[in-house]
PDB file of N, CA and C in Angstrom:
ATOM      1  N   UNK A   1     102.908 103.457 -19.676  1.00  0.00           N
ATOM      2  CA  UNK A   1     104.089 103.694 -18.876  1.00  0.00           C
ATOM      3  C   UNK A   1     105.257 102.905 -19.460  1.00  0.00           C
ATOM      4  N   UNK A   2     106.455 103.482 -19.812  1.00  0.00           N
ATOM      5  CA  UNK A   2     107.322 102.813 -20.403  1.00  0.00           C
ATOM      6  C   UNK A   2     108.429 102.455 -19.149  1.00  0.00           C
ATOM      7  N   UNK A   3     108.852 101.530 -19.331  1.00  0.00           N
ATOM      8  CA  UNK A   3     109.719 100.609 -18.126  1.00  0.00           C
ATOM      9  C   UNK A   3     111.291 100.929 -18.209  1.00  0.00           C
ATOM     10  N   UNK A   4     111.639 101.441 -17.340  1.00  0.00           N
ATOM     11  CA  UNK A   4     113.241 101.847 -17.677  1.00  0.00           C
ATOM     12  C   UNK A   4     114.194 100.567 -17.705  1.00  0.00           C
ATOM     13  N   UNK A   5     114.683 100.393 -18.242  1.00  0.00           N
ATOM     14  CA  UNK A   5     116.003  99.418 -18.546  1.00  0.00           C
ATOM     15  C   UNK A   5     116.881  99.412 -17.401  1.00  0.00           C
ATOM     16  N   UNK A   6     117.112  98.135 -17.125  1.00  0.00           N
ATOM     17  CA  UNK A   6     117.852  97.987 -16.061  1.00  0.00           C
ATOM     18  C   UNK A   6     118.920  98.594 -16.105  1.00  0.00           C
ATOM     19  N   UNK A   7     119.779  99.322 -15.025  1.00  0.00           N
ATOM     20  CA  UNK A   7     120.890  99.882 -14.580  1.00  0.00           C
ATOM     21  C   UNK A   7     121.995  99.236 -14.160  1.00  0.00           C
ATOM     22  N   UNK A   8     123.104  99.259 -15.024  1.00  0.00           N
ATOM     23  CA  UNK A   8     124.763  98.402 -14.974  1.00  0.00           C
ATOM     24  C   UNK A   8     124.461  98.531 -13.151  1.00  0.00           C
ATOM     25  N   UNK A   9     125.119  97.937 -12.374  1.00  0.00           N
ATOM     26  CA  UNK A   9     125.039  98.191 -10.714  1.00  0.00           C
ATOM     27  C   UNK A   9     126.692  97.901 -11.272  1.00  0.00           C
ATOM     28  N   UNK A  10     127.222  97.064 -11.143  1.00  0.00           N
ATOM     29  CA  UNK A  10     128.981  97.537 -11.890  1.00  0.00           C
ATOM     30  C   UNK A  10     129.176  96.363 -12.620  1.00  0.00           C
ATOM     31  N   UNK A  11     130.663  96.656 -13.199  1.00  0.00           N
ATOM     32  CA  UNK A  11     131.527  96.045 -13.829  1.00  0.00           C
ATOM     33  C   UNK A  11     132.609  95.442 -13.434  1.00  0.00           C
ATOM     34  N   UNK A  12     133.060  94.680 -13.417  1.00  0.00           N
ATOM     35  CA  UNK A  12     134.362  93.392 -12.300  1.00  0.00           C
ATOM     36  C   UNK A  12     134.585  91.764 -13.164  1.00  0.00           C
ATOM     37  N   UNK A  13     135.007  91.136 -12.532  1.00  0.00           N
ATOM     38  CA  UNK A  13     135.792  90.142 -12.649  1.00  0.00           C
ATOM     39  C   UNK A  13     134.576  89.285 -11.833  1.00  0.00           C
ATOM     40  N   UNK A  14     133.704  88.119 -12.487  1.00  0.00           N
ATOM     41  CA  UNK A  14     133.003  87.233 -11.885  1.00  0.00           C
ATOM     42  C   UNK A  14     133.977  86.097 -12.164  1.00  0.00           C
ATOM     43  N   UNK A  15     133.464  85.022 -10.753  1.00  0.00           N
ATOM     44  CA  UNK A  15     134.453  83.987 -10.328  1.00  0.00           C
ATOM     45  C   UNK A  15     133.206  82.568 -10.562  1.00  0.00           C
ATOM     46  N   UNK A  16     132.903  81.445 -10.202  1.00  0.00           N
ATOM     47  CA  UNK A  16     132.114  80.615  -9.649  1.00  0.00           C
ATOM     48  C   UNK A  16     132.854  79.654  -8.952  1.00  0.00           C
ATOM     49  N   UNK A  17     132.065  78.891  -8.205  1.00  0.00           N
ATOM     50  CA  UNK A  17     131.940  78.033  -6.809  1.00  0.00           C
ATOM     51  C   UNK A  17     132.329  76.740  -7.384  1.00  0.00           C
ATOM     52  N   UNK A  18     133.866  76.431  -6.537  1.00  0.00           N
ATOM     53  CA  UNK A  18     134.332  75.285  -6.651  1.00  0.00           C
ATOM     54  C   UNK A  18     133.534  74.119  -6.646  1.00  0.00           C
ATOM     55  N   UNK A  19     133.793  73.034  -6.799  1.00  0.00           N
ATOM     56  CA  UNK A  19     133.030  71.768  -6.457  1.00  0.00           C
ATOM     57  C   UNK A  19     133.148  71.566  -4.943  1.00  0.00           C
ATOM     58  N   UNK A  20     133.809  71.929  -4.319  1.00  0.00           N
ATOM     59  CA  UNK A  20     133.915  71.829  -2.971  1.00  0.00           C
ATOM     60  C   UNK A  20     133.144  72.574  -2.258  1.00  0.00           C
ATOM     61  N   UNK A  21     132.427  73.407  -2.969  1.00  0.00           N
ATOM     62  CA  UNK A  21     130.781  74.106  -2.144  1.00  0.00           C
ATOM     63  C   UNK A  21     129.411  73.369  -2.277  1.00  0.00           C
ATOM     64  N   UNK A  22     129.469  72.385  -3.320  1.00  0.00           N
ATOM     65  CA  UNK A  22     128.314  71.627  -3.417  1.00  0.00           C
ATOM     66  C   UNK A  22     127.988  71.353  -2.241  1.00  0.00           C
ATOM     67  N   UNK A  23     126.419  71.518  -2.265  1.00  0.00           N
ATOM     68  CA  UNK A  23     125.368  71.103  -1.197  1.00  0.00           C
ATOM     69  C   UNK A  23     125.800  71.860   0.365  1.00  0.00           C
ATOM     70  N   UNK A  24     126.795  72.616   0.628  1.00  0.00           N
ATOM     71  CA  UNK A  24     127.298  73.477   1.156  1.00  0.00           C
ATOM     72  C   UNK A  24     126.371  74.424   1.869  1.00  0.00           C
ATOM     73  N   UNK A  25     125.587  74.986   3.307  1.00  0.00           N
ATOM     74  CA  UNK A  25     124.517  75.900   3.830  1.00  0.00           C
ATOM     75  C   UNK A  25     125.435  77.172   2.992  1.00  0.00           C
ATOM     76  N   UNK A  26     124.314  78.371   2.233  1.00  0.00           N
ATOM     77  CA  UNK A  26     124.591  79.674   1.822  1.00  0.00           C
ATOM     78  C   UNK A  26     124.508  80.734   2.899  1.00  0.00           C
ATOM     79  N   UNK A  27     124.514  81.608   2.398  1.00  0.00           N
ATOM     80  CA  UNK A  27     123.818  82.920   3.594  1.00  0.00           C
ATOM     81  C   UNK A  27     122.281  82.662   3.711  1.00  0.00           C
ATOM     82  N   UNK A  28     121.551  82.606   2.543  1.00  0.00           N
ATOM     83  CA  UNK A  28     120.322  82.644   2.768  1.00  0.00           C
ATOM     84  C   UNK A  28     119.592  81.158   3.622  1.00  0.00           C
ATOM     85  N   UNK A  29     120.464  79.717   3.511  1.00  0.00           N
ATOM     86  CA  UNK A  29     119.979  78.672   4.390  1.00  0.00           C
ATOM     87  C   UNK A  29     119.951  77.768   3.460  1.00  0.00           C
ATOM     88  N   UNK A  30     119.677  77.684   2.343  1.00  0.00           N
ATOM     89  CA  UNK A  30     119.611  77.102   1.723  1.00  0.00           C
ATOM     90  C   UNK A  30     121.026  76.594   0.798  1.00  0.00           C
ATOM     91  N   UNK A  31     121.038  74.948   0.464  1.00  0.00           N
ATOM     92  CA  UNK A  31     122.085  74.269   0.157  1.00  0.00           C
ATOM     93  C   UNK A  31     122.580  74.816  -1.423  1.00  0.00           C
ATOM     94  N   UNK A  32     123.903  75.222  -1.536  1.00  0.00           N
ATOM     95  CA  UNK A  32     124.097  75.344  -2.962  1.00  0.00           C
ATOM     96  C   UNK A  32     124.459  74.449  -3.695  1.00  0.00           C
ATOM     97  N   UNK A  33     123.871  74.323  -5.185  1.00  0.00           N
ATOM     98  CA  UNK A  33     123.572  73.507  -6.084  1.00  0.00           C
ATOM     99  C   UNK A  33     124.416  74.110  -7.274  1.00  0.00           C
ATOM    100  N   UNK A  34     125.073  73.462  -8.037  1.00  0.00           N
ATOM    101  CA  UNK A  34     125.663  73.793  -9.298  1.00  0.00           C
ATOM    102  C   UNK A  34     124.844  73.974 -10.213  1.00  0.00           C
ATOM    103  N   UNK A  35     123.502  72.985 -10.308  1.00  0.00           N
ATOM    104  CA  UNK A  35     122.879  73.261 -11.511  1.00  0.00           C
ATOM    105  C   UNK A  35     121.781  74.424 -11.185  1.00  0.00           C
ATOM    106  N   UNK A  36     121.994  74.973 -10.067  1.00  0.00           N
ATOM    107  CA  UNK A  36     121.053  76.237  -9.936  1.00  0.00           C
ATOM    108  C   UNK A  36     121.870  77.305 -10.508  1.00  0.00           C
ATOM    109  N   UNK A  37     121.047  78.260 -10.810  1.00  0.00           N
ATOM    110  CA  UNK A  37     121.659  79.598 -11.333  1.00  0.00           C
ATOM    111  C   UNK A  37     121.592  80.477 -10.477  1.00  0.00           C
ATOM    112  N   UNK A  38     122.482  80.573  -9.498  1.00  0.00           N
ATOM    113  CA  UNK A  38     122.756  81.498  -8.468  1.00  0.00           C
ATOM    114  C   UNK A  38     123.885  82.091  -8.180  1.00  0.00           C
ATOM    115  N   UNK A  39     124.007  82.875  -7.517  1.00  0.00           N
ATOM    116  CA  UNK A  39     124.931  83.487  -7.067  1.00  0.00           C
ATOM    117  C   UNK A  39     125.168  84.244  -5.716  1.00  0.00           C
ATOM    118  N   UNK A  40     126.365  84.772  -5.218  1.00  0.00           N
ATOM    119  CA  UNK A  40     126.767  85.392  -4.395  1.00  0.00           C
ATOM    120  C   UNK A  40     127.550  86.344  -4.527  1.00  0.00           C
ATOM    121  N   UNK A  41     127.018  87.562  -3.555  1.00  0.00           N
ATOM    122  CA  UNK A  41     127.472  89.309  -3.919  1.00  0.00           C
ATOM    123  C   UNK A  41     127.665  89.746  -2.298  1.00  0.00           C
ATOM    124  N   UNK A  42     128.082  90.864  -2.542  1.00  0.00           N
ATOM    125  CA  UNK A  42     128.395  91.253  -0.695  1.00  0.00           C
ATOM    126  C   UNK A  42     127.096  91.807  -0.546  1.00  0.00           C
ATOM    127  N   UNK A  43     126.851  92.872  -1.558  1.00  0.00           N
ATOM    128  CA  UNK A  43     125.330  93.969  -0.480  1.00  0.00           C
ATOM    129  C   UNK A  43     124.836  93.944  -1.235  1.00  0.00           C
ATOM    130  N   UNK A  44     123.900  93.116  -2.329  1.00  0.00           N
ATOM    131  CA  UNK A  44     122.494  93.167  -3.275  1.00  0.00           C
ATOM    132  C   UNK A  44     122.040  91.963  -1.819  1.00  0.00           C
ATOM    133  N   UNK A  45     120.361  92.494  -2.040  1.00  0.00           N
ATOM    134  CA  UNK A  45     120.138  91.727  -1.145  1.00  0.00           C
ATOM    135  C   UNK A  45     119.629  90.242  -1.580  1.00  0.00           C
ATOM    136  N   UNK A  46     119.842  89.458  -0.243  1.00  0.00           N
ATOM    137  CA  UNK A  46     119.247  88.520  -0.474  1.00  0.00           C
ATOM    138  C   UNK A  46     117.827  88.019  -1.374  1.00  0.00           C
ATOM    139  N   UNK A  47     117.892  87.160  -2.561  1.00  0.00           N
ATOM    140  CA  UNK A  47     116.899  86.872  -3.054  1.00  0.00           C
ATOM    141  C   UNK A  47     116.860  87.867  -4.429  1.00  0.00           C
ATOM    142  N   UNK A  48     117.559  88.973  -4.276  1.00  0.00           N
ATOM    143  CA  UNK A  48     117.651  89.610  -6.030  1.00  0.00           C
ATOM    144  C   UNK A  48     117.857  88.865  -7.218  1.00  0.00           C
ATOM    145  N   UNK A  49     117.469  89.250  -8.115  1.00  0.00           N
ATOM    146  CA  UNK A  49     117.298  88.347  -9.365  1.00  0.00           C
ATOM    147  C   UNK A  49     118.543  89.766 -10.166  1.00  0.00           C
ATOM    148  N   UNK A  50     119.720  89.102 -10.669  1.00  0.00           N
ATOM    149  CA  UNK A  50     120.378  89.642 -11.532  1.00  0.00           C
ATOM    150  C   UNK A  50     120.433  89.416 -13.042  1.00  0.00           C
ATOM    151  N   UNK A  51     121.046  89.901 -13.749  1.00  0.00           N
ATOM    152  CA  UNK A  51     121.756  89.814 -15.318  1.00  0.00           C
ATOM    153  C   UNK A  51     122.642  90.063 -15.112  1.00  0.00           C
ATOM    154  N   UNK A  52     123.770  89.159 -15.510  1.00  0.00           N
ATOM    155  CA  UNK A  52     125.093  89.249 -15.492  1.00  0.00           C
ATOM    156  C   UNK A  52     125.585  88.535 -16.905  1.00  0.00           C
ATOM    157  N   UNK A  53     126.265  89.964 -17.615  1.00  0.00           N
ATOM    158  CA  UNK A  53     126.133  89.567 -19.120  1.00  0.00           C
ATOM    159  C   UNK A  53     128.386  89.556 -18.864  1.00  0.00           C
ATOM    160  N   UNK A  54     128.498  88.548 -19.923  1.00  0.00           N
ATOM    161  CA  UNK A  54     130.024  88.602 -20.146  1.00  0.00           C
ATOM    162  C   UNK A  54     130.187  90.021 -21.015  1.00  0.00           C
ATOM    163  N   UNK A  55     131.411  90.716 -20.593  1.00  0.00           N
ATOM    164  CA  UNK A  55     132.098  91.767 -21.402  1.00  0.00           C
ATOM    165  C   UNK A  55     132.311  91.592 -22.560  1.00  0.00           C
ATOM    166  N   UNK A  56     132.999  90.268 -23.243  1.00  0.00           N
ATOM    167  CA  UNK A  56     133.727  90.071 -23.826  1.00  0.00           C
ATOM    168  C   UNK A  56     132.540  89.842 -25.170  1.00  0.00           C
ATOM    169  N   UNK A  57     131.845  88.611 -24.786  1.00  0.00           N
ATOM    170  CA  UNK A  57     130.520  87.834 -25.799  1.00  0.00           C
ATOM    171  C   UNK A  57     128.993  88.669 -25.914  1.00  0.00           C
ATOM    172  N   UNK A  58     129.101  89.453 -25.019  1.00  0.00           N
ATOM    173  CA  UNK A  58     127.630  89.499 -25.029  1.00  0.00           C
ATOM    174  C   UNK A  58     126.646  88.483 -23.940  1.00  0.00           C
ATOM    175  N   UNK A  59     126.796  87.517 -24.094  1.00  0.00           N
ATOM    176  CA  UNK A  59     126.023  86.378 -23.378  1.00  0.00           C
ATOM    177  C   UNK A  59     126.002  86.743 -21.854  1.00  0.00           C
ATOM    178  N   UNK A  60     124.375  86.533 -21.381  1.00  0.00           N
ATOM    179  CA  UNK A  60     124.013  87.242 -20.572  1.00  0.00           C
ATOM    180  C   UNK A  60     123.431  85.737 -19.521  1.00  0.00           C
ATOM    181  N   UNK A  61     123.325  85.593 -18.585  1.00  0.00           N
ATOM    182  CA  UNK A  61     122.967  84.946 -17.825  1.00  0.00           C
ATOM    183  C   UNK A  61     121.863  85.599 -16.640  1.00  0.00           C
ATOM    184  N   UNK A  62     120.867  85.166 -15.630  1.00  0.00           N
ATOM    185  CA  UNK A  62     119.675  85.209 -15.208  1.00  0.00           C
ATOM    186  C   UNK A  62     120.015  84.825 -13.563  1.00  0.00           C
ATOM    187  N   UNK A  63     120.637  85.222 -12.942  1.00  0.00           N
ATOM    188  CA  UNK A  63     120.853  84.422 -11.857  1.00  0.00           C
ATOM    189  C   UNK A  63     120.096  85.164 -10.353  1.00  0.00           C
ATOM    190  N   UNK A  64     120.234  84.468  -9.138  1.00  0.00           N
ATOM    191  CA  UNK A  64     119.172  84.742  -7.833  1.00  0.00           C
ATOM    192  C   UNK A  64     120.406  84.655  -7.104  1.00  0.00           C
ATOM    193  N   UNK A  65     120.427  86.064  -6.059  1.00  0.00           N
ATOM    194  CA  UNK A  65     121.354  85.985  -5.430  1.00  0.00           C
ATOM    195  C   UNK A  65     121.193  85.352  -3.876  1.00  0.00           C
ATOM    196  N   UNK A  66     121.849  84.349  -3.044  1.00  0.00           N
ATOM    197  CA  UNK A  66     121.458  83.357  -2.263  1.00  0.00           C
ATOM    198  C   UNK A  66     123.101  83.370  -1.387  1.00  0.00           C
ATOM    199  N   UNK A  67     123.562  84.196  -1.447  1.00  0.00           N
ATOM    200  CA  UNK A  67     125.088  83.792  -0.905  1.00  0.00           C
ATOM    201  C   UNK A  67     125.769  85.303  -0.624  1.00  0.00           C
ATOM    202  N   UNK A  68     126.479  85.738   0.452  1.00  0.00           N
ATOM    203  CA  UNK A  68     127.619  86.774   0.358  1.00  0.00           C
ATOM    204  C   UNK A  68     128.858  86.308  -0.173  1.00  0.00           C
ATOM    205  N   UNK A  69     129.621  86.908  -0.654  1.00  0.00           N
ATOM    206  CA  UNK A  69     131.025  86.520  -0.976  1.00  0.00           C
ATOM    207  C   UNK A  69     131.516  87.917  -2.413  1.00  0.00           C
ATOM    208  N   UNK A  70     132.016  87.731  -3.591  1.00  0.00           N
ATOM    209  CA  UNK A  70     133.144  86.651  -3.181  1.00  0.00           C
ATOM    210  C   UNK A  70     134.354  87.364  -1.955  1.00  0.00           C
ATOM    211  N   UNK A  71     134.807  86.711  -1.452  1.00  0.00           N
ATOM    212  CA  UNK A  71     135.905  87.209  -0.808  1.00  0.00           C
ATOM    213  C   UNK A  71     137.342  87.107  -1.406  1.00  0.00           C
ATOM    214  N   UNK A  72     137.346  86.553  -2.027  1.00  0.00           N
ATOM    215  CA  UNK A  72     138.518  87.274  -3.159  1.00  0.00           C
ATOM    216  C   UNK A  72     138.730  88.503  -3.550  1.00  0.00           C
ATOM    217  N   UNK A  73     139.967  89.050  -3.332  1.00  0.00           N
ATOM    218  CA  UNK A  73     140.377  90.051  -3.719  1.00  0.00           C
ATOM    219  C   UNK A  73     139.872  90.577  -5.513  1.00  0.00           C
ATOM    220  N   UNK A  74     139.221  91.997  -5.501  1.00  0.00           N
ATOM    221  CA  UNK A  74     139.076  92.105  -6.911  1.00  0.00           C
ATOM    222  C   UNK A  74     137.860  91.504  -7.812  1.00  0.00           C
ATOM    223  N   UNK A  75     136.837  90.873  -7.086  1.00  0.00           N
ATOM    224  CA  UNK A  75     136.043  89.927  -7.272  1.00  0.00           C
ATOM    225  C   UNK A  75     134.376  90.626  -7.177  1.00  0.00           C
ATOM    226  N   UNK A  76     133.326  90.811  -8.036  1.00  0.00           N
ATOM    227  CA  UNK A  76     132.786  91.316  -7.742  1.00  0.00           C
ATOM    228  C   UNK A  76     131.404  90.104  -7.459  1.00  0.00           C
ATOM    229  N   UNK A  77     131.454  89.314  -7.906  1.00  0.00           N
ATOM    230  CA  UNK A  77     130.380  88.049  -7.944  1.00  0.00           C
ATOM    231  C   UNK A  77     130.860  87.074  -8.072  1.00  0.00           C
ATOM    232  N   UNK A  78     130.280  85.633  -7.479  1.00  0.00           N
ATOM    233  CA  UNK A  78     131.109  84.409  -7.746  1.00  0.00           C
ATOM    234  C   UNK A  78     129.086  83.708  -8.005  1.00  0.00           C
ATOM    235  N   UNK A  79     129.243  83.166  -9.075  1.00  0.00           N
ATOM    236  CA  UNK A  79     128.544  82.668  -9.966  1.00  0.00           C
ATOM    237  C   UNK A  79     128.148  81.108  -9.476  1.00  0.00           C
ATOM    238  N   UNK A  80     126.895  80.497  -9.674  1.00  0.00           N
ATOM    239  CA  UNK A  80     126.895  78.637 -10.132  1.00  0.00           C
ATOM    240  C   UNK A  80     127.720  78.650 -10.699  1.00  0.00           C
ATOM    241  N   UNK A  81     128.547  77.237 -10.800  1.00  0.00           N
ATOM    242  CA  UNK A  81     129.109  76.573 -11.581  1.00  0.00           C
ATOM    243  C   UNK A  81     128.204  76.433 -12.976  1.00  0.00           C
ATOM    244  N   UNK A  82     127.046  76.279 -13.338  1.00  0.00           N
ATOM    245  CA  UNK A  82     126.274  76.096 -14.044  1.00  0.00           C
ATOM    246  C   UNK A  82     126.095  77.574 -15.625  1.00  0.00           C
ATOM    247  N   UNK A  83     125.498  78.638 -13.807  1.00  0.00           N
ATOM    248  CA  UNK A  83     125.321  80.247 -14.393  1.00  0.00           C
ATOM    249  C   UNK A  83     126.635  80.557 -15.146  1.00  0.00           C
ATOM    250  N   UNK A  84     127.493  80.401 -14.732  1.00  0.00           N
ATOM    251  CA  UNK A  84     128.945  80.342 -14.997  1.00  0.00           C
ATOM    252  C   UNK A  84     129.592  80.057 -16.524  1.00  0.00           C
ATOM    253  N   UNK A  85     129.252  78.683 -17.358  1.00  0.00           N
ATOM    254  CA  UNK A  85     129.300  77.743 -17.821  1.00  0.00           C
ATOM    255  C   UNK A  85     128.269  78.390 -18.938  1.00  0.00           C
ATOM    256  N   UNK A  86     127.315  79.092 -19.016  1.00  0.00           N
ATOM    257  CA  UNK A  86     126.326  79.406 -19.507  1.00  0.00           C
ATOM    258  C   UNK A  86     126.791  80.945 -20.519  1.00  0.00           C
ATOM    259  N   UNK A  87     127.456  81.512 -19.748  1.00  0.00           N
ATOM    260  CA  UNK A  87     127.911  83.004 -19.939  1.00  0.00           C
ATOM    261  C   UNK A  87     129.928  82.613 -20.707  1.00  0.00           C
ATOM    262  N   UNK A  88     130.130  81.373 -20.541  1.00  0.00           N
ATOM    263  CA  UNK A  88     131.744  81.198 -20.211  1.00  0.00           C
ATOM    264  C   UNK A  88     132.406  79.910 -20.431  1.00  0.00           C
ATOM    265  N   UNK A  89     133.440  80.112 -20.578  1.00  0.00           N
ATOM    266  CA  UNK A  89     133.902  78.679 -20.194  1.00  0.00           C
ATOM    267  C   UNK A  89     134.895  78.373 -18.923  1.00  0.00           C
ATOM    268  N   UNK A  90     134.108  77.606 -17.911  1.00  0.00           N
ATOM    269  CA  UNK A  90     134.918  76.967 -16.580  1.00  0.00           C
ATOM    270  C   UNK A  90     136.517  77.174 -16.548  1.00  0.00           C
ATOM    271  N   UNK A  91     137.178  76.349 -17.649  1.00  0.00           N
ATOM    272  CA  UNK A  91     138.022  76.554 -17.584  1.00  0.00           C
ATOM    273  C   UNK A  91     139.265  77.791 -17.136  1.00  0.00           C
ATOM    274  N   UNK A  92     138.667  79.267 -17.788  1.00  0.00           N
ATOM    275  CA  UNK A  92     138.993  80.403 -18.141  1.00  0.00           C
ATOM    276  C   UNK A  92     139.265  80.851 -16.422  1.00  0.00           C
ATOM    277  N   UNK A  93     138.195  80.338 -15.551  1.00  0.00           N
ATOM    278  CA  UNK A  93     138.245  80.649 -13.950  1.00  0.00           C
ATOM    279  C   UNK A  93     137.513  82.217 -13.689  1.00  0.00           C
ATOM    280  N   UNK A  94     137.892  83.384 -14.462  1.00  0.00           N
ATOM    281  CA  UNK A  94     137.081  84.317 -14.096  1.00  0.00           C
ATOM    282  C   UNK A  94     136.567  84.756 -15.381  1.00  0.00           C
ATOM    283  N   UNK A  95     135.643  86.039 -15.300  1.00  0.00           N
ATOM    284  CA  UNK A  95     135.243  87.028 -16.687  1.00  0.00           C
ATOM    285  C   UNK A  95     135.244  88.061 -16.256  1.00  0.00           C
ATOM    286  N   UNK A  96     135.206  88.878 -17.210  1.00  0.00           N
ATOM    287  CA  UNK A  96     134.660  90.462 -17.165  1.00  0.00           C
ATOM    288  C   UNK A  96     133.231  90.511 -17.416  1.00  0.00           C
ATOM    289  N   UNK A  97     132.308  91.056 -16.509  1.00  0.00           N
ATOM    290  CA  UNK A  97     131.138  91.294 -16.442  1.00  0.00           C
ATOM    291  C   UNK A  97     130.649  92.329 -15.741  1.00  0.00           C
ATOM    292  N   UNK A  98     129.435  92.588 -16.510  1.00  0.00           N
ATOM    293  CA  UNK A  98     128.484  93.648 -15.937  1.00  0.00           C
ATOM    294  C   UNK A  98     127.263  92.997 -15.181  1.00  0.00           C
ATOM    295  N   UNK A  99     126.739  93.666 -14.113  1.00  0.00           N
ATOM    296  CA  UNK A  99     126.093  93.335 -13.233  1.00  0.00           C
ATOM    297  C   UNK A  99     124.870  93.994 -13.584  1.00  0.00           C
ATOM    298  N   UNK A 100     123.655  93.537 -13.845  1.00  0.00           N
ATOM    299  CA  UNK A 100     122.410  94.575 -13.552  1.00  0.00           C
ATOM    300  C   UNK A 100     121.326  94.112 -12.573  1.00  0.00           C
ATOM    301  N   UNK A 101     120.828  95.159 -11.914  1.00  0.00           N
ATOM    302  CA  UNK A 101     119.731  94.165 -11.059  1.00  0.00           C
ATOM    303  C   UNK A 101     118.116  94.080 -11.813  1.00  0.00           C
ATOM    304  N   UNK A 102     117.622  93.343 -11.782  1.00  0.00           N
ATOM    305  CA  UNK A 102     116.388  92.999 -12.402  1.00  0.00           C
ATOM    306  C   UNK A 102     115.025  93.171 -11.337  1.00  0.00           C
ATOM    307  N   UNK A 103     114.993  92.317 -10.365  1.00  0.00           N
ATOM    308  CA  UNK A 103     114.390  92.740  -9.367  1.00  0.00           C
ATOM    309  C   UNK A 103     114.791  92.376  -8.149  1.00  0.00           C
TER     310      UNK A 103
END
């Protein structure tokens, strides 16, 4: 049985989580951590495991979704500080990325 390749779910502008969310309750209950690789989306559900690769590099990141948001206008995911950092540089504040779900 050959395994189909994950499916883009979309393309947008990912953000990540100020320092002022550290240790912060998520949607799911649990405290968010910078050096976790997580994230927050409006309707993947809780606990999905994504790929969220930059547009620009290629570089793909692994992240667990644990949070709703972003609520920013235009915003399709807001990232760890960490997941973030991995795919990017902090500085830059957002990317262009594709979203896939994994499981």
């Amino acid at each position: 049985m050959i395994e189909e390749p994950p499916v883009v779910v979309e393309s947008g502008l990912a953000s990540y989580y100020g320092d002022r969310h550290h240790n912060q309750k998520t949607a799911s209950g649990e405290r968010y951590r910078h050096e976790l690789k997580t994230a927050a989306h409006r309707t993947l559900p809780l606990g999905s495991y994504v790929k969220v690769t930059n547009q620009k590099t290629g570089r793909s990141v692994l992240v667990r979704i644990n949070d709703r948001g972003p609520f920013a206008r235009g915003r399709i995911i807001d990232l760890s500080k960490s997941a973030f950092a991995e795919i990017g540089n902090t500085a830059s504040g957002l990317l262009h990325v594709d979203v896939q779900v994994i499981e």
